[in-house]
Each structure stands twice: as C-alpha cells, then as structure tokens.
Protein backbone atom coordinates (compact mmCIF):
# COMPACT_ATOMS: atom_id res chain seq x y z
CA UNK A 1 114.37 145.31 11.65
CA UNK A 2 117.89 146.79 11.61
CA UNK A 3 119.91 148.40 14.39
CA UNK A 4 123.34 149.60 12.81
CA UNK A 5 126.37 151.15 14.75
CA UNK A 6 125.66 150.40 18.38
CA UNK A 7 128.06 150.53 20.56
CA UNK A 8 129.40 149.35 24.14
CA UNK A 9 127.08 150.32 26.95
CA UNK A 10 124.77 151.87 24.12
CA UNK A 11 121.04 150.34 24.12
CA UNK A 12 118.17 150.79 21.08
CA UNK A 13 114.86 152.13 21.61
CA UNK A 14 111.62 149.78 22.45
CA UNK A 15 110.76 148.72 18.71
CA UNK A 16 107.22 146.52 18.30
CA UNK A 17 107.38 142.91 16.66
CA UNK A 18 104.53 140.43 16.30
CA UNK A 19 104.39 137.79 19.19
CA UNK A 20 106.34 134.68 18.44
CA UNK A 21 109.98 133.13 17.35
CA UNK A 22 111.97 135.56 15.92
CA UNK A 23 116.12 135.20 14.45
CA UNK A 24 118.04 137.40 16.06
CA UNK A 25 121.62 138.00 14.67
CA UNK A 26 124.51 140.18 16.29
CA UNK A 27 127.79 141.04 13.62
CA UNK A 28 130.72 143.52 13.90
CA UNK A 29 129.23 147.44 11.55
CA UNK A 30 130.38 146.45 8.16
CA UNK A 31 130.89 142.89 8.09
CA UNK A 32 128.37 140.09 6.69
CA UNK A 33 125.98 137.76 8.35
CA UNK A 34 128.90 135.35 8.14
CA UNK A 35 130.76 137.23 10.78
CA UNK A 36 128.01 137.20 13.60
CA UNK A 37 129.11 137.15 16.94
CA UNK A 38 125.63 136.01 17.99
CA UNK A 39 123.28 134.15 16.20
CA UNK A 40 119.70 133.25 18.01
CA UNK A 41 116.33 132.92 17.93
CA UNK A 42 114.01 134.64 20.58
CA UNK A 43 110.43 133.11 21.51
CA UNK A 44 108.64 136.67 22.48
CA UNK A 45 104.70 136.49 23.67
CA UNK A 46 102.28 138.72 23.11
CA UNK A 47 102.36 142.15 24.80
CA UNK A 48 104.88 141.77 26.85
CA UNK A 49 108.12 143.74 26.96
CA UNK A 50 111.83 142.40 26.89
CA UNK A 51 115.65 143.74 26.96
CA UNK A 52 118.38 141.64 25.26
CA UNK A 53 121.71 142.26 25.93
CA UNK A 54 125.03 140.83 24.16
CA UNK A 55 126.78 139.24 27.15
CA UNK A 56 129.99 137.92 27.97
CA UNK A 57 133.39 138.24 26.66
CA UNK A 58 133.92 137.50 22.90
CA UNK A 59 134.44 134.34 23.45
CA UNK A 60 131.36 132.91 25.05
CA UNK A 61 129.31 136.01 24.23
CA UNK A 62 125.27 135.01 24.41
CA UNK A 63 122.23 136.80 24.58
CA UNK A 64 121.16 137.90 28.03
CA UNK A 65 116.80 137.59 27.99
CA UNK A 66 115.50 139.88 30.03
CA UNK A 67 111.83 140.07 30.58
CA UNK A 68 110.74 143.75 31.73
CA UNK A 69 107.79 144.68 33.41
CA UNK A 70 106.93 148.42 32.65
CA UNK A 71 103.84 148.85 34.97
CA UNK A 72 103.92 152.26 36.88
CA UNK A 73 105.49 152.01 40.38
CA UNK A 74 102.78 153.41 42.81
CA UNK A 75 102.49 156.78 44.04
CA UNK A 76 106.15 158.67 45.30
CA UNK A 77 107.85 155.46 44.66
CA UNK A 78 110.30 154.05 41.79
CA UNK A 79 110.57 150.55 40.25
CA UNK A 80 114.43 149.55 40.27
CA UNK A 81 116.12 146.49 39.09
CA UNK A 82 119.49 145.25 39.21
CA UNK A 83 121.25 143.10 36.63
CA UNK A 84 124.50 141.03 36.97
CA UNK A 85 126.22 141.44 33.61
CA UNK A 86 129.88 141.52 34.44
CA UNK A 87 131.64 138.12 33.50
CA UNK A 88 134.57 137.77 35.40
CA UNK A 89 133.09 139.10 38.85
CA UNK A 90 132.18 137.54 41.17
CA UNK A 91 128.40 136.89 43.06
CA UNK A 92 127.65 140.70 44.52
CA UNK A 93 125.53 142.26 47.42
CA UNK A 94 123.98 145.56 46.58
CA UNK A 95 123.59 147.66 49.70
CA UNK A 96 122.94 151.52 51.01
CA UNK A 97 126.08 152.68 52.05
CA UNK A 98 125.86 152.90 55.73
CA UNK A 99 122.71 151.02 55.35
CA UNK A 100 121.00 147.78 54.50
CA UNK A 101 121.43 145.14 51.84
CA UNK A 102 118.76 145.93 49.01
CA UNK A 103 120.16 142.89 46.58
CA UNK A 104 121.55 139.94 48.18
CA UNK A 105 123.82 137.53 46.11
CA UNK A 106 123.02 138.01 42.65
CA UNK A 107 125.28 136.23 40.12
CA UNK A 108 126.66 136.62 36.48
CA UNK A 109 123.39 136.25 34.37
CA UNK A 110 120.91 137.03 36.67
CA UNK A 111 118.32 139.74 37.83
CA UNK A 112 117.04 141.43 40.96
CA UNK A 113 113.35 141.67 39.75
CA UNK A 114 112.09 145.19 39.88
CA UNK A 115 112.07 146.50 43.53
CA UNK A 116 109.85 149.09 44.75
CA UNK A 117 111.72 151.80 46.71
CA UNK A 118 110.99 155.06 47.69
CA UNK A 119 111.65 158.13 44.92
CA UNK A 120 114.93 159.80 46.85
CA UNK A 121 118.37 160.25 46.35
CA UNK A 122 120.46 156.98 47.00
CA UNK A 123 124.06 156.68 47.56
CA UNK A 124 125.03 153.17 46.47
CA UNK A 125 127.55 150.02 46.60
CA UNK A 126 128.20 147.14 44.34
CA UNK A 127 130.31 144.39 47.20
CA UNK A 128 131.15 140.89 46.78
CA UNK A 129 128.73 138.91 48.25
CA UNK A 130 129.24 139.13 51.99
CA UNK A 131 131.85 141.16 51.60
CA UNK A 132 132.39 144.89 52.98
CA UNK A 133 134.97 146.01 50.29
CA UNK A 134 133.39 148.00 47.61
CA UNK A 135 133.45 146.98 44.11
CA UNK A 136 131.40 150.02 42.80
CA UNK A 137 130.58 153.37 44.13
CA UNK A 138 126.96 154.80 42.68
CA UNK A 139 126.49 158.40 44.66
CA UNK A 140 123.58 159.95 44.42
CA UNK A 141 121.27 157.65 42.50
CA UNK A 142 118.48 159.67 42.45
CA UNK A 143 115.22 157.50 42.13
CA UNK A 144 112.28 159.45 40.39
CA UNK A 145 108.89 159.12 41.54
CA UNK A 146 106.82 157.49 38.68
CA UNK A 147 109.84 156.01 36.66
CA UNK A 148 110.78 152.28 36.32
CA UNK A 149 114.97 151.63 36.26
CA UNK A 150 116.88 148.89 35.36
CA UNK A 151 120.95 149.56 36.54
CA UNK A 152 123.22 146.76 34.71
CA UNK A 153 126.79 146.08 36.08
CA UNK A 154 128.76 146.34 32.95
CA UNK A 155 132.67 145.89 32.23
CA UNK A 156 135.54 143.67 33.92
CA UNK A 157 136.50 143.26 36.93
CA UNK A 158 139.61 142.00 36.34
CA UNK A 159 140.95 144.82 33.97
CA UNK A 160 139.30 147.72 36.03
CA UNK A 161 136.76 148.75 33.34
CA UNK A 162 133.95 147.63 36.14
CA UNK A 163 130.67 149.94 35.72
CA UNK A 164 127.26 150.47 36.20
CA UNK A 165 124.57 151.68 33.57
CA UNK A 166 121.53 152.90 34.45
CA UNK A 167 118.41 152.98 32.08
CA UNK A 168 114.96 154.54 32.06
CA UNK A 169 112.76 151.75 31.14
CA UNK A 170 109.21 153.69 31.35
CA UNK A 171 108.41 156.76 33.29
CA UNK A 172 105.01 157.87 34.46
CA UNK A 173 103.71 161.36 35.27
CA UNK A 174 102.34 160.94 38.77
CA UNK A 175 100.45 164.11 39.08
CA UNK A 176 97.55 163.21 35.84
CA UNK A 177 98.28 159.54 35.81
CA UNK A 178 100.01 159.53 32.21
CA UNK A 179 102.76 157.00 31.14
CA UNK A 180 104.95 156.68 28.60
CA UNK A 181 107.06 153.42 27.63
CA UNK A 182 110.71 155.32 26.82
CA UNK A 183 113.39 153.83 24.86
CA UNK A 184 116.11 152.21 27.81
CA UNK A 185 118.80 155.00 27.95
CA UNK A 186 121.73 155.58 29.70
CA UNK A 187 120.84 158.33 32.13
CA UNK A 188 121.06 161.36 32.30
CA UNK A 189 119.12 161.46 28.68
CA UNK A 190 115.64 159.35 29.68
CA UNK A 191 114.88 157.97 26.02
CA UNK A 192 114.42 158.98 22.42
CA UNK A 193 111.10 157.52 21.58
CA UNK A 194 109.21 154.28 22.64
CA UNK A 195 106.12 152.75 22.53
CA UNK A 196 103.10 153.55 24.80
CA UNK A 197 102.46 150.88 27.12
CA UNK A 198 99.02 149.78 27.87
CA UNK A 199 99.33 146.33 28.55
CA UNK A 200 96.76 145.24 25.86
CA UNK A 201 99.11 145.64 22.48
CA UNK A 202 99.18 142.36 20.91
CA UNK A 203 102.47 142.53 19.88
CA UNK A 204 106.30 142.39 21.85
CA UNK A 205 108.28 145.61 22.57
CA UNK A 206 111.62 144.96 22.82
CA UNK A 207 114.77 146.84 22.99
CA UNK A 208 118.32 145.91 22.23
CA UNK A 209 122.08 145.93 24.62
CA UNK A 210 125.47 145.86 24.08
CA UNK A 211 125.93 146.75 27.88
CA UNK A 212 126.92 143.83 29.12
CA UNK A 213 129.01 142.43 26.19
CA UNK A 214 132.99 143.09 26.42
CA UNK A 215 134.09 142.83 22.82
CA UNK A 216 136.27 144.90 20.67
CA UNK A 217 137.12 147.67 22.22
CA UNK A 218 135.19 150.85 20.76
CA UNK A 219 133.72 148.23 18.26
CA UNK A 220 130.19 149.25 16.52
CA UNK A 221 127.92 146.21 16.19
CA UNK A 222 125.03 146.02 13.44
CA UNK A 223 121.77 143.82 15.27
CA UNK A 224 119.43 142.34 12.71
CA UNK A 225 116.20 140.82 13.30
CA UNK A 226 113.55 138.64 11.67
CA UNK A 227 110.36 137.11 12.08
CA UNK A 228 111.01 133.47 10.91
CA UNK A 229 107.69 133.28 8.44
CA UNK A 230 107.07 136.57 8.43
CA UNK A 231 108.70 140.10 8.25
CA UNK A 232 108.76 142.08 11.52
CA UNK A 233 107.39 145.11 11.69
C-alpha cells in the first residue's frame, strides 16, 4: 500500500491489511526510501481499527498509535475523543466554556478515550491544565447523533500555528440502525470511502495522519506500507 502527496493536517481513508507486523515508512513526495522521516513497524490484530499519525517536530518526529474504537454511540448521543498532538504545549484541560471540565490533564502523546456526550452544539476550550486562559477556541462543535469523532490538537504553541482537527471516524444512521466506517476527515467533508465495520472482519483497518506532525512547511509526504512476509492488501 501507497499513500502519495499527503499533506499537514490531511488524513487517508480506512484501508484493510491482514492482522499482524507490518513496515511502515514515512518520506518527503519525491524522494527515496533513503530519505524517510519515519521508519517503523506496526503490530496490528485482527479486526480492530487504528489511526497513525506522524508526530512531533522534525526532529523527534514518531508515529503516534492510536487504537480506535468505531462502535455506534447509543441512541441521540456522539462518541468524541480528544488527542494531545501538539509538541511544545503544555498538559491541557478541555472544558465547556462556562461549563465543566470534559478532559482533565491530558499530555503530549496521549488520548481522552472516546466519551459519550450528548448530540448538540458545543462551544469549546483547549486551557492549560488548571488554568483559565484559553489556548483554543472551538465554537459551535456540533456533535451528531450516531457519529463517532476524534478532535486532535495540531500545530505549535510556541509559533501560534496552535489548532484543532476534527475527524469523522464512523457515522451511524440512527433512525434504521445502519453504519458505515468513513475514511477520518477533516470536517466539514465526513469521508471519501471506508470500510464497513462489523466487528467480525479478520483483518486491520487503518488510516493514516500527518496532523500532528510539524515538518516542512506545506511539505507533501509519500506513506508506504508493507506486510513483512507478505504483501498487504
């Protein structure tokens, strides 16, 4: 498998892979497997689902494992999780304005888990961790009933370039009881294409980052993978 051109913030559709190790490989669009940025190999069991995302500055940049679960959130309520993917800020609260704390410390690196809240419109803050100053506005984060959202903190702190990205992980139709497994996409677009989730596939899904990666600025990145024995298909 072959991902060409991705860019900052941009994420891959769900593609499936057999269960087990896999060589995962991360160069600048263009340049050889000499010149990869990221160079790993990923242990993936059977039907599960996963998001890996290039993070960290250049420097120390690593893959970021993130194990998804796409069941469907029950009825009039929405699965969201939180990821810390920012590498210069610092531990962060996320909160309701005006309201209470829905993610308490999370650091660089690590997750919320997916939280069940109800499907309305949210107006959120990103604050250092018990702090009141507000790192990130998010108005009007509307939460659809049905549809399970991971929201990444993306960017630098330091240099002002300090973000959030939202993506559709899986949405279900609440009314007939019909899901779909999207592609994660920065909202507002919900996905181009996925793989139906059942939770009986033998093989991975698994969809591809560069959200929380700071790297060349603009910079297209080509992600390679293969199934060491095996091709993946």
């Amino acid at each position: 498998m072959e991902k060409s051109n991705l860019a900052f913030s941009e994420a891959t559709e769900y593609v499936s892979l057999p269960a087990g190790d896999h060589d995962v490989a991360v160069t600048p669009a263009g340049a050889g497997a000499e010149d990869a940025v990221i160079e790993a190999t990923l242990t993936l069991e059977g039907g599960m689902a996963y998001t890996v995302a290039a993070s960290g500055q250049l420097a120390e940049i690593a893959p970021l494992v993130l194990q998804d679960d796409l069941g469907p959130p029950a009825d009039g309520m929405a699965h969201v999780r939180v990821v810390h993917a920012s590498p210069d800020a610092p531990n962060v609260d996320v909160a309701v304005s005006g309201g209470p704390v829905l993610v308490e410390d999370l650091a660089f690196g690590s997750d919320s888990g997916y939280l069940p809240v109800e499907a309305i419109s949210y107006d959120l803050e990103v604050r250092p961790t018990g702090a009141e100053d507000v790192a990130i506005d998010i108005p009007g984060f509307m939460a659809e009933a049905g549809t399970v959202y991971t929201v990444m903190a993306i960017g630098l702190a330091g240099d002002g370039s300090l973000t959030v990205l939202p993506l559709v992980d899986a949405s279900y139709d609440q009314a007939t009881g019909g899901g779909t497994t999207e592609a994660p996409s920065a909202m507002p677009e919900t996905g181009a294409g996925g793989t139906a989730g059942d939770g009986t596939s033998t093989t991975t899904v698994l969809a591809l980052l560069l959200g929380g990666a700071v790297i060349i600025g603009g910079g297209a990145y080509v992600l390679t993978t293969r199934r060491q024995g095996g091709v993946a298909r």
